[in-house]
PDB file of N, CA and C in Angstrom:
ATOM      1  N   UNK A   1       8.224  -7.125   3.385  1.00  0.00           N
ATOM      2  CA  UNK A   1       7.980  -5.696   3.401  1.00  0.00           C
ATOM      3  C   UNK A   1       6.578  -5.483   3.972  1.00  0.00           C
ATOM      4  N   UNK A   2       6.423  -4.720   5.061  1.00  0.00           N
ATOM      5  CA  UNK A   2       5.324  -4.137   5.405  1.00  0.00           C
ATOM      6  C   UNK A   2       4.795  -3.108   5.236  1.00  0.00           C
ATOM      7  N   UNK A   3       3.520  -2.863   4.712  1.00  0.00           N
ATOM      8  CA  UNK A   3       2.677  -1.540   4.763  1.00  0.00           C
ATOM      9  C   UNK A   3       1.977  -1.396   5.901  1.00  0.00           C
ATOM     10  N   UNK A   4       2.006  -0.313   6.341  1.00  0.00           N
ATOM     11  CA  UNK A   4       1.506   0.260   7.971  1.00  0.00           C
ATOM     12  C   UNK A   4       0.493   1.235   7.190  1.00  0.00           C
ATOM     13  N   UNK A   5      -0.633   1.074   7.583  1.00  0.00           N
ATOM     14  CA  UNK A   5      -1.541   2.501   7.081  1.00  0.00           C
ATOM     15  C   UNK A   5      -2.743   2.092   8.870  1.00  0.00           C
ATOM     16  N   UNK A   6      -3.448   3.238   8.305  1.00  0.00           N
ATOM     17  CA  UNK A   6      -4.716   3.511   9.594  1.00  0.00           C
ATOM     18  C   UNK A   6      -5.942   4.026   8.775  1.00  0.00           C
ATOM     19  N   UNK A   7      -6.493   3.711   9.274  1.00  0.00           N
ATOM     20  CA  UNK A   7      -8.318   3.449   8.553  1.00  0.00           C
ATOM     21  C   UNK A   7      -8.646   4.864   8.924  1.00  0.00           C
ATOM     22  N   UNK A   8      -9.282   5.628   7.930  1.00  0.00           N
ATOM     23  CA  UNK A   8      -9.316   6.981   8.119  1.00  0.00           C
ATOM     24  C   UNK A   8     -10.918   7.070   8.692  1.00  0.00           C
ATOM     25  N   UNK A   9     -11.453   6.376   8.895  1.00  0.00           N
ATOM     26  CA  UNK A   9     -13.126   6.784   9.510  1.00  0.00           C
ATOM     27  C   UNK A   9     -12.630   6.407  11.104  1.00  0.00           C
ATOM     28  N   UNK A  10     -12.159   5.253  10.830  1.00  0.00           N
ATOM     29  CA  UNK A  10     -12.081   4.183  12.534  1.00  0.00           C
ATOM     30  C   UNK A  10     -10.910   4.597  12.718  1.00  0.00           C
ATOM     31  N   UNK A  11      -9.806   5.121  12.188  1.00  0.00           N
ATOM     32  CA  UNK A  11      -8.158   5.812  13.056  1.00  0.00           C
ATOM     33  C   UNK A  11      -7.490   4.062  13.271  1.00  0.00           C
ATOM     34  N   UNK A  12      -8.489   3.051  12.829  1.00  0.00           N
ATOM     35  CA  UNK A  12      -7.812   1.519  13.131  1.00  0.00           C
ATOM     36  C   UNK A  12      -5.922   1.060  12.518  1.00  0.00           C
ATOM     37  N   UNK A  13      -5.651   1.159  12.910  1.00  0.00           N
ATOM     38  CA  UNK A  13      -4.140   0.944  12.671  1.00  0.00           C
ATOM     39  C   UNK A  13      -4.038  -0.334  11.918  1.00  0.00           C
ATOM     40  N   UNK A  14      -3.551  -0.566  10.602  1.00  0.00           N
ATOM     41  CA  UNK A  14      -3.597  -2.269   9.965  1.00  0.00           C
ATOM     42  C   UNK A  14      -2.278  -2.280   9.554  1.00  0.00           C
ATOM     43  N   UNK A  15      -1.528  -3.623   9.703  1.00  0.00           N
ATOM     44  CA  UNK A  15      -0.296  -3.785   8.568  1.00  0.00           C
ATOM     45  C   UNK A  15      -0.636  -4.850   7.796  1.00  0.00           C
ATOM     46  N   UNK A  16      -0.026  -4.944   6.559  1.00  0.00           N
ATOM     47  CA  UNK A  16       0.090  -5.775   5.839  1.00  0.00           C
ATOM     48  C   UNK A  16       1.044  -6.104   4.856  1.00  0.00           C
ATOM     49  N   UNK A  17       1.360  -7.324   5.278  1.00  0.00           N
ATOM     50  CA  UNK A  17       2.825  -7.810   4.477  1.00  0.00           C
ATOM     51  C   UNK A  17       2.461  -7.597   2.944  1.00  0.00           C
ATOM     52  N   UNK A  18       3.056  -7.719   2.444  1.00  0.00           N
ATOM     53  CA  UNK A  18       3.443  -7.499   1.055  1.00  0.00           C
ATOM     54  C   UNK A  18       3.763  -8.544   0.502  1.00  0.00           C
ATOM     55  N   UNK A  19       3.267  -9.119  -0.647  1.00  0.00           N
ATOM     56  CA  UNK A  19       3.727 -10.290  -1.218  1.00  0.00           C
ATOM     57  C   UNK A  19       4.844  -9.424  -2.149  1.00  0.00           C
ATOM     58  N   UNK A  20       5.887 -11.047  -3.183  1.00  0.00           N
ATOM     59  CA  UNK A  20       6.913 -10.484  -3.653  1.00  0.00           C
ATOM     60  C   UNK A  20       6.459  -9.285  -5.177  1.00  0.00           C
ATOM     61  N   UNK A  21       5.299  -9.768  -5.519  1.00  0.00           N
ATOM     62  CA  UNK A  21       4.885  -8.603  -6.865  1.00  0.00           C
ATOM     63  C   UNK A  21       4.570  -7.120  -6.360  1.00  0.00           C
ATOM     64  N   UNK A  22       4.117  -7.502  -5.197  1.00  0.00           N
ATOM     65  CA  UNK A  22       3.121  -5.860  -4.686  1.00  0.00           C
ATOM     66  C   UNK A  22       4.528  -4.965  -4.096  1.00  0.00           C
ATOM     67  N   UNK A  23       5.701  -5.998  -3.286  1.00  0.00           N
ATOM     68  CA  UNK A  23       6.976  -5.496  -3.059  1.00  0.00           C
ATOM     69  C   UNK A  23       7.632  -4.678  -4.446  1.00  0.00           C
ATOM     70  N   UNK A  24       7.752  -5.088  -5.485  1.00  0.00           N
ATOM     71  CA  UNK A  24       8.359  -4.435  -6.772  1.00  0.00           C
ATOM     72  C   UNK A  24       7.159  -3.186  -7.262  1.00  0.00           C
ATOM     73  N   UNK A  25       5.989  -3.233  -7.007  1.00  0.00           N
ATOM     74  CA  UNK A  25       5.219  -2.146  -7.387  1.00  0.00           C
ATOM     75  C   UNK A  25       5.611  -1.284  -6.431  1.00  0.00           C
ATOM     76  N   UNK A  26       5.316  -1.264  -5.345  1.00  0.00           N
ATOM     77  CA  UNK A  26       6.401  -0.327  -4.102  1.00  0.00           C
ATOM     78  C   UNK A  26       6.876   0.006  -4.170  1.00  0.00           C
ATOM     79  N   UNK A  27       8.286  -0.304  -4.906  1.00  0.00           N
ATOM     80  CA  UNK A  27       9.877   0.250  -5.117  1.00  0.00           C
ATOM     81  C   UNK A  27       9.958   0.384  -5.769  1.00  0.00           C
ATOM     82  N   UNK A  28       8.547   0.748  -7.030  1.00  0.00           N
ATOM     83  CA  UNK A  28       8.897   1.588  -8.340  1.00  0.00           C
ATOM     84  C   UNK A  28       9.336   3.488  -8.294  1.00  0.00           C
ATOM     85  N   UNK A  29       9.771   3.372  -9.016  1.00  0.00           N
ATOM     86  CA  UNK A  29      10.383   4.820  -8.748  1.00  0.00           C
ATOM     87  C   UNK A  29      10.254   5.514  -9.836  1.00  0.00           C
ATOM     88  N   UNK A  30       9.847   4.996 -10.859  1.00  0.00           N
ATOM     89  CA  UNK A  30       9.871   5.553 -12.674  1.00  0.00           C
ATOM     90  C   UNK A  30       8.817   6.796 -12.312  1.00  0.00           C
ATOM     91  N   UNK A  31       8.712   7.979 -12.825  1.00  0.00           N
ATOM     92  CA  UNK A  31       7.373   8.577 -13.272  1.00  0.00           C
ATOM     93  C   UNK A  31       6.464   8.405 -13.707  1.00  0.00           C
ATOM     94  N   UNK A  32       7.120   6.990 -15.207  1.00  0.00           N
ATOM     95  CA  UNK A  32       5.702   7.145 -16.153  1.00  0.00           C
ATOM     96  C   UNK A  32       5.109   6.011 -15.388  1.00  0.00           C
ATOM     97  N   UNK A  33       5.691   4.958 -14.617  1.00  0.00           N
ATOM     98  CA  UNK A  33       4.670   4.328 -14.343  1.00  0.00           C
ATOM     99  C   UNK A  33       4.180   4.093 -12.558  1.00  0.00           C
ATOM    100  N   UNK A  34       4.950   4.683 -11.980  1.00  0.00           N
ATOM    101  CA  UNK A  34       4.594   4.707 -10.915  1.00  0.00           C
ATOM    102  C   UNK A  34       3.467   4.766 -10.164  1.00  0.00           C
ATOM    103  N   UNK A  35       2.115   5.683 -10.809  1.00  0.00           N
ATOM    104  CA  UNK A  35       1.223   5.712  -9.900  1.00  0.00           C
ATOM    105  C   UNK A  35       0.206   4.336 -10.623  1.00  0.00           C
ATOM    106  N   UNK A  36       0.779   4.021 -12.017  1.00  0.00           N
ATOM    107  CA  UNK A  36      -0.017   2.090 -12.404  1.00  0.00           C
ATOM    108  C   UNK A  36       0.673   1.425 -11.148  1.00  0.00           C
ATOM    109  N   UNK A  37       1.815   1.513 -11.179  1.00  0.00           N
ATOM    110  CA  UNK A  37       2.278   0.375 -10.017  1.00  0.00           C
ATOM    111  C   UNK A  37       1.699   0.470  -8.423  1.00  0.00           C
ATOM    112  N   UNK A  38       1.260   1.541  -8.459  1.00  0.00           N
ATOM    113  CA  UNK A  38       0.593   1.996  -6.859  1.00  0.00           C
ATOM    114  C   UNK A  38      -0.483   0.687  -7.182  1.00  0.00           C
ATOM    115  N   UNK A  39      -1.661   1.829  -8.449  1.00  0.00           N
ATOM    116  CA  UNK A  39      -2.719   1.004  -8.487  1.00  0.00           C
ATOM    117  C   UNK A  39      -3.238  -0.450  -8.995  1.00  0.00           C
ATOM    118  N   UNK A  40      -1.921  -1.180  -9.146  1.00  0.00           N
ATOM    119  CA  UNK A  40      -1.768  -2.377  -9.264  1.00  0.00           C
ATOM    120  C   UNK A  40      -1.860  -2.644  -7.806  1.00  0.00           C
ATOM    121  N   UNK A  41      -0.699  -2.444  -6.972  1.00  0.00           N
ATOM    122  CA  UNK A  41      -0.401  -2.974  -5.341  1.00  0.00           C
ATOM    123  C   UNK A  41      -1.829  -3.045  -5.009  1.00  0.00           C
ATOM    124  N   UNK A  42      -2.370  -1.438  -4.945  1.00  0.00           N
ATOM    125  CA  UNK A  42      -3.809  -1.407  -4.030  1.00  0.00           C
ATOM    126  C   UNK A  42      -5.175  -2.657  -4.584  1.00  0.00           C
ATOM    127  N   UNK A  43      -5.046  -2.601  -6.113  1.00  0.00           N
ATOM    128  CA  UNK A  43      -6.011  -3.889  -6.589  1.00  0.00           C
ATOM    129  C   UNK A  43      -5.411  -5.454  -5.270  1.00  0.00           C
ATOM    130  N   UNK A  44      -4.252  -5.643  -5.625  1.00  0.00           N
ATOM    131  CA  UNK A  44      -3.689  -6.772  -5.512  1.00  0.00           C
ATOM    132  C   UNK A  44      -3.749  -6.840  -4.098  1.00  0.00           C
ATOM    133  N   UNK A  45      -3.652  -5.938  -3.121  1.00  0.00           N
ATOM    134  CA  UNK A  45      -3.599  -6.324  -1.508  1.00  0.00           C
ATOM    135  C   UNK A  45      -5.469  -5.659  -1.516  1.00  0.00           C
ATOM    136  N   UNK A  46      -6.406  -5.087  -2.052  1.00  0.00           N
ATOM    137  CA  UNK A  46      -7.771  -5.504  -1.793  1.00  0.00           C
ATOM    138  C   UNK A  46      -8.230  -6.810  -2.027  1.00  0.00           C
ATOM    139  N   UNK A  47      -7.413  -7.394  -3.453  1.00  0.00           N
ATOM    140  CA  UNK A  47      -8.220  -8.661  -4.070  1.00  0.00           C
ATOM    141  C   UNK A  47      -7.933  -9.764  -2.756  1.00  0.00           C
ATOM    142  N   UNK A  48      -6.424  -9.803  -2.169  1.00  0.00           N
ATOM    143  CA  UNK A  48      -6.081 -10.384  -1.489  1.00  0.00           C
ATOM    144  C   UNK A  48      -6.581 -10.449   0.258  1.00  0.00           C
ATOM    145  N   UNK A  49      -6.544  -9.483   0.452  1.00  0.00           N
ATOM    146  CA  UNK A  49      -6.660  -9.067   1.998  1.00  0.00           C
ATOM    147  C   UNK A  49      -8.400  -8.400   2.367  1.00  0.00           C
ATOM    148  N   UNK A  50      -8.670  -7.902   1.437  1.00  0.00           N
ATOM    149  CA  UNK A  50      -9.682  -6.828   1.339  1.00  0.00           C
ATOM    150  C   UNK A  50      -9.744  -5.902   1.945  1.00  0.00           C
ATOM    151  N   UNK A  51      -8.627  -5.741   1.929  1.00  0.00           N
ATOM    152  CA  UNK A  51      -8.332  -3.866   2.517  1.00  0.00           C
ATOM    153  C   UNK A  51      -8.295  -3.485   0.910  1.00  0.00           C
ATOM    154  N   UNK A  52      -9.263  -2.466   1.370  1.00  0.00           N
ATOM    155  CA  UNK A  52      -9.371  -1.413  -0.167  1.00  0.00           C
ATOM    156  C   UNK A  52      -8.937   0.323   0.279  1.00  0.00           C
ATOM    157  N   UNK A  53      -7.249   0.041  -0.377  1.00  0.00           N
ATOM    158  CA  UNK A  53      -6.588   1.118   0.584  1.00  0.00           C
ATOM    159  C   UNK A  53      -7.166   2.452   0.092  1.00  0.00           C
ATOM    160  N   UNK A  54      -6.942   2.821  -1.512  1.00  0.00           N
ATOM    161  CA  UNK A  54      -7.591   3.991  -1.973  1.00  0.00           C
ATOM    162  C   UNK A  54      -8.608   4.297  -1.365  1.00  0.00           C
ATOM    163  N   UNK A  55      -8.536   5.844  -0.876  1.00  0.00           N
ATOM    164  CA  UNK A  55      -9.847   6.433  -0.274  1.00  0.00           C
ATOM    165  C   UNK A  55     -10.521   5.614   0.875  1.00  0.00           C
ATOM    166  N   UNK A  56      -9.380   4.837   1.380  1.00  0.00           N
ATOM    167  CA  UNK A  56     -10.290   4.603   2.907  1.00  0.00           C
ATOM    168  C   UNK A  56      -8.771   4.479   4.283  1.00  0.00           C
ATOM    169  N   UNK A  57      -7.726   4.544   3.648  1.00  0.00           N
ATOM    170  CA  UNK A  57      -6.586   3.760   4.419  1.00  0.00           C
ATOM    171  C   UNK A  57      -5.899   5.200   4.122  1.00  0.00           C
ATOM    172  N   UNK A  58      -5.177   5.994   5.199  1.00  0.00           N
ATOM    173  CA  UNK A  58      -3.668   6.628   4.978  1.00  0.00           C
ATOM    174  C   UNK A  58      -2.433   6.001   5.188  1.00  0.00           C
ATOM    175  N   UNK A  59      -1.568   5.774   4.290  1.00  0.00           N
ATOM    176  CA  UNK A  59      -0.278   5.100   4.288  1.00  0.00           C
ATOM    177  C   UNK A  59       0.357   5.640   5.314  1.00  0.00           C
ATOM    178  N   UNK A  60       1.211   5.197   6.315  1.00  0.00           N
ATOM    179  CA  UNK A  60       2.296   5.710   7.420  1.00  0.00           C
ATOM    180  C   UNK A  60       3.245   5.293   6.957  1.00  0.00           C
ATOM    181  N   UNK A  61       3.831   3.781   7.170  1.00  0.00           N
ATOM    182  CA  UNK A  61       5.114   3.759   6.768  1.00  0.00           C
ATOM    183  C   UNK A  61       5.017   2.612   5.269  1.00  0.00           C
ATOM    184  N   UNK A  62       6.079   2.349   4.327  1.00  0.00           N
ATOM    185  CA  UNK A  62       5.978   1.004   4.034  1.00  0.00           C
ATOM    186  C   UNK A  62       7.728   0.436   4.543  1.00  0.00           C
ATOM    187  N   UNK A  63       7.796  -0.443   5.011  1.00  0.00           N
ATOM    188  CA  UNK A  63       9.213  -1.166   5.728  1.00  0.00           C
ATOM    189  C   UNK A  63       9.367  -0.309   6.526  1.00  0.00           C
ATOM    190  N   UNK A  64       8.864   0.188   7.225  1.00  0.00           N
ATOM    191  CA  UNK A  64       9.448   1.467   8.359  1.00  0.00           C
ATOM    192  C   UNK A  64       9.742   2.380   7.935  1.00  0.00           C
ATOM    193  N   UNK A  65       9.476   2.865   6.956  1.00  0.00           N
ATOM    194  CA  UNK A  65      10.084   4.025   5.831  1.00  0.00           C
ATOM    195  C   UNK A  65       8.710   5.439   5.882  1.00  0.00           C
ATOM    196  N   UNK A  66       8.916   6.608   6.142  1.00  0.00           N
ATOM    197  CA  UNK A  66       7.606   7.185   5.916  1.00  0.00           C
ATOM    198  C   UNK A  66       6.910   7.472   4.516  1.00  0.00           C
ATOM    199  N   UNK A  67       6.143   7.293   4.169  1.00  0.00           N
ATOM    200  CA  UNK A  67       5.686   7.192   2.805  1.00  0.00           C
ATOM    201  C   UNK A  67       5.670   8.578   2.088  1.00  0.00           C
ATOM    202  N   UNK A  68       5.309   9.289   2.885  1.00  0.00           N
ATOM    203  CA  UNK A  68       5.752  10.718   1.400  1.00  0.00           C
ATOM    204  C   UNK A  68       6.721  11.201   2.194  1.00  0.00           C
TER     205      UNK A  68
END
């Protein structure tokens, strides 16, 4: 699964695969916990990648999918 976002200062276009945990925070769909599972993914692909998506990255697609 890929996340497609673009760097909102630089417009820089990044993807990044998704490991299999950050994939299941993705395809949460619950209310109550959905936006923990966001901010799990975003910890887990900064700790990993160091893209620190909150407040610097706009999401485009994730799997080719448009995000909102």
């Amino acid at each position: 699964m890929i996340l497609s976002m673009r760097h909102i200062a630089t417009d820089i276009p990044v993807e990044v695969e998704l490991d299999l945990v950050e994939q299941s925070w993705a395809k949460d769909k619950n209310p109550t916990t959905l936006n923990l599972s966001w901010d799990k993914l975003c910890d887990s692909v900064a700790r990993r990648t160091g893209y620190d998506i909150q407040g610097n990255f706009e999401i485009e697609t994730i799997d080719g999918r448009v995000f909102h």
